[in-house]
PDB file of N, CA and C in Angstrom:
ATOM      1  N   UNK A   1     -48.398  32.075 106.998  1.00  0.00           N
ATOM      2  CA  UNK A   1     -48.012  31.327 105.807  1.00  0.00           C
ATOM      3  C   UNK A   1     -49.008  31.658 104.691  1.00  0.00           C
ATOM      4  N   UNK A   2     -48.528  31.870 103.348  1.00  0.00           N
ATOM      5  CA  UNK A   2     -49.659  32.279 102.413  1.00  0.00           C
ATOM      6  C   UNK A   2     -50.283  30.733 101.742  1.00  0.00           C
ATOM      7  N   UNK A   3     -51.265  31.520 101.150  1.00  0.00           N
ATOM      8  CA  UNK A   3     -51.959  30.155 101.035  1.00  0.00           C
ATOM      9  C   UNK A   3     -51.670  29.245  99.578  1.00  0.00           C
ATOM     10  N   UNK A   4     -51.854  28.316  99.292  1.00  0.00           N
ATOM     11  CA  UNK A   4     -51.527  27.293  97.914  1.00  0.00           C
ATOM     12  C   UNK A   4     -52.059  27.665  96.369  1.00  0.00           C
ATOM     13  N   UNK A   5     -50.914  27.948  95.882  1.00  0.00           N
ATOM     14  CA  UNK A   5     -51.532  28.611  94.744  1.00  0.00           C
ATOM     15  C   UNK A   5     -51.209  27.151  93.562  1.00  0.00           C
ATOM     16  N   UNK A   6     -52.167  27.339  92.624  1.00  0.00           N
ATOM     17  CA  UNK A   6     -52.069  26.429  91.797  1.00  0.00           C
ATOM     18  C   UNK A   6     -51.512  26.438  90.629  1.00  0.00           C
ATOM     19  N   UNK A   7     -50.392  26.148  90.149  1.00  0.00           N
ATOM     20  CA  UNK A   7     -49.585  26.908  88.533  1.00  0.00           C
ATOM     21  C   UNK A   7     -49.796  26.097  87.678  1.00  0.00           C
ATOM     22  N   UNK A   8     -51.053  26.052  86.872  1.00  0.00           N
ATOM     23  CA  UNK A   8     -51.383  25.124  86.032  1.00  0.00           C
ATOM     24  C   UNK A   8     -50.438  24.633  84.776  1.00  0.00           C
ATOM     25  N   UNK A   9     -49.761  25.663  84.292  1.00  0.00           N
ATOM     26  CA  UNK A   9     -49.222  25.899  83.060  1.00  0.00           C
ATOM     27  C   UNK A   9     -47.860  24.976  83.709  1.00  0.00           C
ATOM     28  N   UNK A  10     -47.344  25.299  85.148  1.00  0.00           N
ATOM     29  CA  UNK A  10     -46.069  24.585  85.660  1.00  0.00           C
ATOM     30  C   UNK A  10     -46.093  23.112  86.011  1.00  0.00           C
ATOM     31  N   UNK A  11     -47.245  22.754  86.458  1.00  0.00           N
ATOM     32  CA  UNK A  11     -47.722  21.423  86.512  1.00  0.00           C
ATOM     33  C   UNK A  11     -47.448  21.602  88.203  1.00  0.00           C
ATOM     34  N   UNK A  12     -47.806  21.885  89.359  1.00  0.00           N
ATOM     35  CA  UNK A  12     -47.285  22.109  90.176  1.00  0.00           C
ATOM     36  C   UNK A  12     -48.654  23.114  91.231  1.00  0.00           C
ATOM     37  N   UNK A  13     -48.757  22.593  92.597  1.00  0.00           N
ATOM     38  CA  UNK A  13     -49.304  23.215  93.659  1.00  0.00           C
ATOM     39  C   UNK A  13     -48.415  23.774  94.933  1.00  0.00           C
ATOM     40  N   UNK A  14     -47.666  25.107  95.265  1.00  0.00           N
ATOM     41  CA  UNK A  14     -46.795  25.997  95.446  1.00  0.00           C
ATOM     42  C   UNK A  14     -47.414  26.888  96.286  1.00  0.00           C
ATOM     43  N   UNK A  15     -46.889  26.958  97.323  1.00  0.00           N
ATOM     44  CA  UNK A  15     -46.610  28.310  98.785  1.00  0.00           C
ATOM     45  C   UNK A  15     -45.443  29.015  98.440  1.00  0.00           C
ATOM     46  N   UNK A  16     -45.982  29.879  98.082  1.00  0.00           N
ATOM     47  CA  UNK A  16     -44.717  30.791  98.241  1.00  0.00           C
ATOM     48  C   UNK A  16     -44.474  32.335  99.719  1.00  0.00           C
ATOM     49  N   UNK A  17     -43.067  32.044 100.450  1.00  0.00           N
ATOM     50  CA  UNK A  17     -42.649  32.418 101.939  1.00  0.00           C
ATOM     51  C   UNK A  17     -41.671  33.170 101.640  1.00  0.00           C
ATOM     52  N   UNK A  18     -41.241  34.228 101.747  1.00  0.00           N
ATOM     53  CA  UNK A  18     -40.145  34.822 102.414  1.00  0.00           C
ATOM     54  C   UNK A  18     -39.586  34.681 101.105  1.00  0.00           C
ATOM     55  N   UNK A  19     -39.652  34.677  99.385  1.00  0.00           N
ATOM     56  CA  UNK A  19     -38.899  34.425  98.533  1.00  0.00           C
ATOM     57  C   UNK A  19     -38.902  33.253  98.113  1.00  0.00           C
ATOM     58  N   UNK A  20     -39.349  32.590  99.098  1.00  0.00           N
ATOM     59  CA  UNK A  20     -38.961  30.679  98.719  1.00  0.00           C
ATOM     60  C   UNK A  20     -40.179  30.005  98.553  1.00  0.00           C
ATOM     61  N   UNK A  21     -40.131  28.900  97.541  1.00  0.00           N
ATOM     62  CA  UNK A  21     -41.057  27.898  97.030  1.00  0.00           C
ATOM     63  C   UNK A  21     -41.052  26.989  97.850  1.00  0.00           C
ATOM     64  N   UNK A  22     -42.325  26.247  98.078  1.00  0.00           N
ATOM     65  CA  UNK A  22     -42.704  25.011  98.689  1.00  0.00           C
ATOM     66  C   UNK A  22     -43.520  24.406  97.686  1.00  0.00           C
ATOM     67  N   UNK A  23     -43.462  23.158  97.056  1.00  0.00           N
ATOM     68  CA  UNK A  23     -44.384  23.060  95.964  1.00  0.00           C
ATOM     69  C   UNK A  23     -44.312  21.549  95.802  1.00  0.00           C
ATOM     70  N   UNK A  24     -45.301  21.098  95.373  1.00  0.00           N
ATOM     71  CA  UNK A  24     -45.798  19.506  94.935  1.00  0.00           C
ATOM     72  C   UNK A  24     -45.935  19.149  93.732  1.00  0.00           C
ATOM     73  N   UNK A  25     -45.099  18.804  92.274  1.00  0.00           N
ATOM     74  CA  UNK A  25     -45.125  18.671  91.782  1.00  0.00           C
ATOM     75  C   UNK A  25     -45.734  17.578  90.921  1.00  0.00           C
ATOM     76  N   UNK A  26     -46.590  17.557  89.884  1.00  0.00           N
ATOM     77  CA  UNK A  26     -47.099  16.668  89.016  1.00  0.00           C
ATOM     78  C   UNK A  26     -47.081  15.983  87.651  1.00  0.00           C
ATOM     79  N   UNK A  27     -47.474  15.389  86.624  1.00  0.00           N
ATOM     80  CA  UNK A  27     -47.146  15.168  85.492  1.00  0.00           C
ATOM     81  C   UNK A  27     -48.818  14.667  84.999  1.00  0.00           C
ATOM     82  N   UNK A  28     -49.063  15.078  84.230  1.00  0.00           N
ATOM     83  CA  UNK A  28     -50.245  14.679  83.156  1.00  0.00           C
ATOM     84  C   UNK A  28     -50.181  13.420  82.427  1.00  0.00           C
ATOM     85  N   UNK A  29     -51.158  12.780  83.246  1.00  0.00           N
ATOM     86  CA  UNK A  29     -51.200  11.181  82.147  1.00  0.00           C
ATOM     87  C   UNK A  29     -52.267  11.567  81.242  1.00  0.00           C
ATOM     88  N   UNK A  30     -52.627  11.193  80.269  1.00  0.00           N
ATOM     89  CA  UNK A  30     -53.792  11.759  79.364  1.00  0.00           C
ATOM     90  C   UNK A  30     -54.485  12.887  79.967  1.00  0.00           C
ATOM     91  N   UNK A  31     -55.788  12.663  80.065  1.00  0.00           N
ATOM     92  CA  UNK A  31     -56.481  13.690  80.642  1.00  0.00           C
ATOM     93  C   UNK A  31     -57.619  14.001  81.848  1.00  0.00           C
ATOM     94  N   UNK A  32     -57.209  12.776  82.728  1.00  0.00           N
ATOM     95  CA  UNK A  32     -57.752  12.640  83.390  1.00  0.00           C
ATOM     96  C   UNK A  32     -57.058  11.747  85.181  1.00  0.00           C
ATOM     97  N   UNK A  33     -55.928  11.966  84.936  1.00  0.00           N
ATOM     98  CA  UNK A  33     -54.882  11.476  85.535  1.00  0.00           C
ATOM     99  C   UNK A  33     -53.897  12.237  85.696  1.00  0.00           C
ATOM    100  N   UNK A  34     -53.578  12.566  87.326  1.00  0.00           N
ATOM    101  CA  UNK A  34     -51.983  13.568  87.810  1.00  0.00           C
ATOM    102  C   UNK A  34     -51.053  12.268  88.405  1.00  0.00           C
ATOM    103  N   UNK A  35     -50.247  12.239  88.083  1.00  0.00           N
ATOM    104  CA  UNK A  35     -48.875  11.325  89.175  1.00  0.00           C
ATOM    105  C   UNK A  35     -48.628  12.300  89.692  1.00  0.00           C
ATOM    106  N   UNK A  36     -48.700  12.252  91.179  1.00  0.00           N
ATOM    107  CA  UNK A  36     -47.886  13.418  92.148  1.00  0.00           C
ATOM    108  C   UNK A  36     -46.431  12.695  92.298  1.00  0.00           C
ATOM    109  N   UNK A  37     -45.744  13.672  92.208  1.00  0.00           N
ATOM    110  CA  UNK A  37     -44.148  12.646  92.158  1.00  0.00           C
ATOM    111  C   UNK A  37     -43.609  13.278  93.077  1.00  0.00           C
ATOM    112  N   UNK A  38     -43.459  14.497  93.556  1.00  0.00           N
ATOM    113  CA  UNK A  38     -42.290  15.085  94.272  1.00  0.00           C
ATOM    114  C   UNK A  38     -43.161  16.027  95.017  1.00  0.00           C
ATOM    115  N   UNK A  39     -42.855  16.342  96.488  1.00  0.00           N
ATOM    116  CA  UNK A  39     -42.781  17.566  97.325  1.00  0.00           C
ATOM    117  C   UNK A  39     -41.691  17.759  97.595  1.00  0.00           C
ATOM    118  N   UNK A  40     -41.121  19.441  97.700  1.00  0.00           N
ATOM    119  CA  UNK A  40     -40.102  20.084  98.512  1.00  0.00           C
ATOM    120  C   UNK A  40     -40.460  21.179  99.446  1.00  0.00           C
ATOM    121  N   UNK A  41     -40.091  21.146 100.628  1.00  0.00           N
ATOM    122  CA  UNK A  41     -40.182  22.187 101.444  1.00  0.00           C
ATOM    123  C   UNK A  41     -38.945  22.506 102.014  1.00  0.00           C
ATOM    124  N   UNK A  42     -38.737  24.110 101.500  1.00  0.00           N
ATOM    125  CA  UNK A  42     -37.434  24.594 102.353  1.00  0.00           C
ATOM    126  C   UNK A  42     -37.429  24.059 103.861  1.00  0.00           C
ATOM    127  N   UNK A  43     -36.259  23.859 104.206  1.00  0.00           N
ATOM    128  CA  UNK A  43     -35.651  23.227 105.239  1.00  0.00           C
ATOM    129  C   UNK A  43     -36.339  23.850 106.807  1.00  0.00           C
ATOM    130  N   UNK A  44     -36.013  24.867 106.880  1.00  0.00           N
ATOM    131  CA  UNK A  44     -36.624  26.101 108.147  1.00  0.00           C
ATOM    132  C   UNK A  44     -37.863  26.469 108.043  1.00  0.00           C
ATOM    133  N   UNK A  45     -38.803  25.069 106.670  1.00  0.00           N
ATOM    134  CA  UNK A  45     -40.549  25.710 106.865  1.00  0.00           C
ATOM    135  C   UNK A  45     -41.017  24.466 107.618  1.00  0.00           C
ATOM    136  N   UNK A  46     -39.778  23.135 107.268  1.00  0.00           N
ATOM    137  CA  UNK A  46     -40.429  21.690 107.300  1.00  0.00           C
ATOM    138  C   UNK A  46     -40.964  22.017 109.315  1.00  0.00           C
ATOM    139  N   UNK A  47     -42.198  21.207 109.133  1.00  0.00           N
ATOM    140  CA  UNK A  47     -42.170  20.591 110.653  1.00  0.00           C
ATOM    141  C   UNK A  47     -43.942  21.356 110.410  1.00  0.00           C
ATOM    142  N   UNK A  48     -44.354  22.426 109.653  1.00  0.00           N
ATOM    143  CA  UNK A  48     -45.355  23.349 109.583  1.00  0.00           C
ATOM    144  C   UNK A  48     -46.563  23.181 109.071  1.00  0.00           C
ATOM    145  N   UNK A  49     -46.505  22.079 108.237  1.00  0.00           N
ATOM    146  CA  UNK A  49     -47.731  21.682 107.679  1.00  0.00           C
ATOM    147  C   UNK A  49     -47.996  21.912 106.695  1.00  0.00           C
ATOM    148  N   UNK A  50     -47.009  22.529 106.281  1.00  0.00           N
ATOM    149  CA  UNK A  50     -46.876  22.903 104.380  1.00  0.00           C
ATOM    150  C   UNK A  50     -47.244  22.123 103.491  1.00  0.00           C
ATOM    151  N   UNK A  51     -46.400  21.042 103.647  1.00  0.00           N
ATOM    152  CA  UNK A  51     -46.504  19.421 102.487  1.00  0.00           C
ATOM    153  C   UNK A  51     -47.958  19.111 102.805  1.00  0.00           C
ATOM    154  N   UNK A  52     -48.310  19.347 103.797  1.00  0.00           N
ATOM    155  CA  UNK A  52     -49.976  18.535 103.884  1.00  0.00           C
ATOM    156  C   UNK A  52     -50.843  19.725 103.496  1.00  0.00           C
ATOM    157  N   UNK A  53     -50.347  20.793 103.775  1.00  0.00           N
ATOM    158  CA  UNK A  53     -51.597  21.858 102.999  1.00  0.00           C
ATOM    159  C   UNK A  53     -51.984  21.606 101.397  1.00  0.00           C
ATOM    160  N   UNK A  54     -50.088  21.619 100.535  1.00  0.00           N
ATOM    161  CA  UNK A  54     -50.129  21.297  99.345  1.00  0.00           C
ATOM    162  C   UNK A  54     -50.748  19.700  98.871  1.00  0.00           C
ATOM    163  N   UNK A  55     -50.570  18.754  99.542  1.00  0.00           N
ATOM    164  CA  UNK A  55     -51.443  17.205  99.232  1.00  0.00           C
ATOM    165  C   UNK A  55     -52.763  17.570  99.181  1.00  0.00           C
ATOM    166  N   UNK A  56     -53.357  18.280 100.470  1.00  0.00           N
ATOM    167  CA  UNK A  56     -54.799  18.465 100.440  1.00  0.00           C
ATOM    168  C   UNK A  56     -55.243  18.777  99.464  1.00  0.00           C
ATOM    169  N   UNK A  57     -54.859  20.289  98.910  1.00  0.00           N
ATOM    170  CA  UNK A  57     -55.114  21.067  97.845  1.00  0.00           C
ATOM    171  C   UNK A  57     -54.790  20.167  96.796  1.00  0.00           C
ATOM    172  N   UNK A  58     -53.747  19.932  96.446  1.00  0.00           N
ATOM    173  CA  UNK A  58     -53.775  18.982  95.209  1.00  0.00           C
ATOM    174  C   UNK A  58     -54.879  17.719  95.137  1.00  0.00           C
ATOM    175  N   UNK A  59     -55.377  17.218  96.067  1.00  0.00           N
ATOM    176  CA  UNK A  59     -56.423  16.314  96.311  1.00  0.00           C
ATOM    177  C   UNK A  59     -57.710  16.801  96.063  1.00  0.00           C
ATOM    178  N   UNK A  60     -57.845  17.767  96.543  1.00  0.00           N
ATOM    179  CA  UNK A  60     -59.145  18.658  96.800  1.00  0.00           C
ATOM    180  C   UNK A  60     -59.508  19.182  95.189  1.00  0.00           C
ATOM    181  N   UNK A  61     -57.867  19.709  94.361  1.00  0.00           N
ATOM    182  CA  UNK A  61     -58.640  19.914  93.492  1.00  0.00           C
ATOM    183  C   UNK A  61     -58.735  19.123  92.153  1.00  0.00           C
ATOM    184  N   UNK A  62     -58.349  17.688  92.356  1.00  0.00           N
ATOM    185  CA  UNK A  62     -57.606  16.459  91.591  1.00  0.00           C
ATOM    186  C   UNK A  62     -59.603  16.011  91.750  1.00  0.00           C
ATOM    187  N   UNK A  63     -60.134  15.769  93.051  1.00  0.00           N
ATOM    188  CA  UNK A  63     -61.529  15.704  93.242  1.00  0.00           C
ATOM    189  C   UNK A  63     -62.114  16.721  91.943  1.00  0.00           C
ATOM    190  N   UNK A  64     -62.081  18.089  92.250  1.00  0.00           N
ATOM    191  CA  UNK A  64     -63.090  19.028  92.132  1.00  0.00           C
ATOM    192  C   UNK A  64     -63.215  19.108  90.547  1.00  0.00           C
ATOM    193  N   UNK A  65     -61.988  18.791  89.542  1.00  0.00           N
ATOM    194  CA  UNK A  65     -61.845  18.593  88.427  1.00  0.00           C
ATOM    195  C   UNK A  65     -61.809  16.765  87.697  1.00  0.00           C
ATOM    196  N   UNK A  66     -62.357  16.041  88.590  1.00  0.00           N
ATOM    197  CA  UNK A  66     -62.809  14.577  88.480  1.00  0.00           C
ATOM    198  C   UNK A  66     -61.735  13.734  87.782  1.00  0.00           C
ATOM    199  N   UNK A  67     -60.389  13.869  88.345  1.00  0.00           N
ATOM    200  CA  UNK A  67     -58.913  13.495  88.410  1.00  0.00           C
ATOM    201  C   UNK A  67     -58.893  12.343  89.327  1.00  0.00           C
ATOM    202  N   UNK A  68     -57.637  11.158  89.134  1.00  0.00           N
ATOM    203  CA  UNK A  68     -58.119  10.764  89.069  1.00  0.00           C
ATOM    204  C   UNK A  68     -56.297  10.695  89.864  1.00  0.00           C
ATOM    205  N   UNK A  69     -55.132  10.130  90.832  1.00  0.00           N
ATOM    206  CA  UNK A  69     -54.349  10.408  90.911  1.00  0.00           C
ATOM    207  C   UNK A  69     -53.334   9.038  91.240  1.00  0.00           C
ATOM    208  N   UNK A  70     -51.798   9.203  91.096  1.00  0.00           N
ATOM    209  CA  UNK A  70     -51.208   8.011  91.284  1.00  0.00           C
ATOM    210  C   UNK A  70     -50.170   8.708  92.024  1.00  0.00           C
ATOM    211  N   UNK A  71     -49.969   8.449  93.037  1.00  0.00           N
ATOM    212  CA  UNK A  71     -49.251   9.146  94.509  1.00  0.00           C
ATOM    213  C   UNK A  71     -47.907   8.393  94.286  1.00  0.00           C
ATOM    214  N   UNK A  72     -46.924   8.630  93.561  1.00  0.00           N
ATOM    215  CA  UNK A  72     -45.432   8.408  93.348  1.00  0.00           C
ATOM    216  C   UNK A  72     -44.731   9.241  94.577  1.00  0.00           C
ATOM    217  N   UNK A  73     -45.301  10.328  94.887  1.00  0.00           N
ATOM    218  CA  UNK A  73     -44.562  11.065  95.944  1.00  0.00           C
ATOM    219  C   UNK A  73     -44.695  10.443  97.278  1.00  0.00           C
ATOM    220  N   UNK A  74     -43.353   9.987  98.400  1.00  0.00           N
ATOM    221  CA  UNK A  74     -43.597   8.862  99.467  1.00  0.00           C
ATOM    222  C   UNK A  74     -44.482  10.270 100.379  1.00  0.00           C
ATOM    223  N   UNK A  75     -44.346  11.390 100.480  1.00  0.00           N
ATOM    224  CA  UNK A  75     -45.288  12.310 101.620  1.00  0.00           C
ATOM    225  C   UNK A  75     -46.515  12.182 101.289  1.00  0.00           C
ATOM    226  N   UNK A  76     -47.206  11.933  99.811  1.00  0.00           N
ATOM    227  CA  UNK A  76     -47.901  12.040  99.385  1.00  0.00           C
ATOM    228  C   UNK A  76     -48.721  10.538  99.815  1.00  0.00           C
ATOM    229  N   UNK A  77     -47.941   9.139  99.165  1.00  0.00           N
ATOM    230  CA  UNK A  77     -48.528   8.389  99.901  1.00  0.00           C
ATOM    231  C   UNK A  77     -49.190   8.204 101.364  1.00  0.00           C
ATOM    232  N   UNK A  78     -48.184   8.788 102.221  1.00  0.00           N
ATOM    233  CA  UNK A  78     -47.841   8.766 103.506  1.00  0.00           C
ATOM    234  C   UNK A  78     -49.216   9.659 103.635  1.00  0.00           C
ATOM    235  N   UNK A  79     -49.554  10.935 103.447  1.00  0.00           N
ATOM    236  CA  UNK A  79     -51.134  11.587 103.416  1.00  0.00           C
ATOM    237  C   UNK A  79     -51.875  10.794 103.483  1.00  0.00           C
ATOM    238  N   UNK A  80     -51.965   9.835 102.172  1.00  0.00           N
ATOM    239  CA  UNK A  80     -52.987   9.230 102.413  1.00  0.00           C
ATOM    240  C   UNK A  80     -53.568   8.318 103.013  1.00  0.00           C
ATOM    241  N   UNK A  81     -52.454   7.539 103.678  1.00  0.00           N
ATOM    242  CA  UNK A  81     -52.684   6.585 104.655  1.00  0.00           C
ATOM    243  C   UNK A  81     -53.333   7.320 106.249  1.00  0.00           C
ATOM    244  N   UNK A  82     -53.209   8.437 105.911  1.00  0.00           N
ATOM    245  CA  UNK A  82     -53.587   9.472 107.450  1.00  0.00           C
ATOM    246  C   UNK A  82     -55.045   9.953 107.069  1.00  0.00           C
ATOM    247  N   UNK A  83     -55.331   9.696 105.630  1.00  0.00           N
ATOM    248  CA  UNK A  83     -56.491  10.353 105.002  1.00  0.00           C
ATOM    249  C   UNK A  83     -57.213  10.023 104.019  1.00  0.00           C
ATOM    250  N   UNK A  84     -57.522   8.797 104.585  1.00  0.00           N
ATOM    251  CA  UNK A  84     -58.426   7.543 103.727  1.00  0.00           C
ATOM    252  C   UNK A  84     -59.560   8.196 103.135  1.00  0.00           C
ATOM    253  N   UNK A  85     -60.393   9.488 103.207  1.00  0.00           N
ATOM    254  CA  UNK A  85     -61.297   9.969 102.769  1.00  0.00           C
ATOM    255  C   UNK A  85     -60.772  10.126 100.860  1.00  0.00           C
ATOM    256  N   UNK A  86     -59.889   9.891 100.814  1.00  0.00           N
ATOM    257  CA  UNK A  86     -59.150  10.768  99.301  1.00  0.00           C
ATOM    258  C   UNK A  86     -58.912   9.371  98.766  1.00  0.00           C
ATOM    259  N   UNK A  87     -59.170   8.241  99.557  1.00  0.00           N
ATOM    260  CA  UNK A  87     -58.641   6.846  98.673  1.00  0.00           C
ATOM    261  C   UNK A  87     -59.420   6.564  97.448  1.00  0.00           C
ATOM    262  N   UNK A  88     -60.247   7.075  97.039  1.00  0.00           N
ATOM    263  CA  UNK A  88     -60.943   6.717  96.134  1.00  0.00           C
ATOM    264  C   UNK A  88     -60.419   7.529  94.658  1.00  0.00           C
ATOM    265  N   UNK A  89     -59.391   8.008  94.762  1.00  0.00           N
ATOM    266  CA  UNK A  89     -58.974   9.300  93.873  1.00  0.00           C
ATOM    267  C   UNK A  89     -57.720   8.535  93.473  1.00  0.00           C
ATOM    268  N   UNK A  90     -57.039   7.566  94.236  1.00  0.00           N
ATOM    269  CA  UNK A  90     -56.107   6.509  93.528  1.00  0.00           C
ATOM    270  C   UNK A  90     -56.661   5.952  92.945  1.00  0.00           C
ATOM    271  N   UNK A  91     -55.291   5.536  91.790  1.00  0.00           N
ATOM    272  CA  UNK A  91     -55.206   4.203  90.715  1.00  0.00           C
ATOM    273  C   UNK A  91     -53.902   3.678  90.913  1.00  0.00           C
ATOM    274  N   UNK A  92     -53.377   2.972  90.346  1.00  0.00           N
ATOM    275  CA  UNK A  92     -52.053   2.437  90.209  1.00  0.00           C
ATOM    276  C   UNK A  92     -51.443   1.808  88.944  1.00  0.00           C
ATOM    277  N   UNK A  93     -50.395   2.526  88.343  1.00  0.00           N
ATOM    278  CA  UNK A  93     -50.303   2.456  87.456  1.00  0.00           C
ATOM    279  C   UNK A  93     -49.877   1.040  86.607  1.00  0.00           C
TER     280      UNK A  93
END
């Protein structure tokens, strides 16, 4: 599986397989705030660990750029209840 690329300009953290997108989409609250709203993973990738590679990474780099995040996406919530280390990176809107 290739690894998570980040498309800043798309708003969006994306694997791209075989032609096909896997990607976690976001939205910009001012400038210091992502709402993660949506993951999709093609159908024949789900079960692989995709959606949690892309949460991590989006977490990891929501941290590394001192972001600050509101988990609208239910996989996304669902991460974090498995991965209380990242709770501090919520707000609620």
């Amino acid at each position: 599986m290739n690894s998570v690329q980040h498309d800043v300009a798309g708003k969006k953290f994306l694997i791209l397989q075989d032609g096909r997108e896997a990607h976690l989409v976001y939205r910009e609250i001012g400038s210091h705030v992502w709402d993660l709203y949506h993951t999709f993973v093609p159908t024949d990738f789900r079960g692989k660990g995709i959606a949690s590679q892309l949460a991590e990474a989006a977490l990891k780099t929501a941290r590394a750029e001192t972001k600050k995040i509101i988990p609208n996406c239910s996989f996304v919530q669902t991460y974090l209840k498995r991965h209380p280390e990242y709770s501090d990176l919520v707000i609620m809107e």
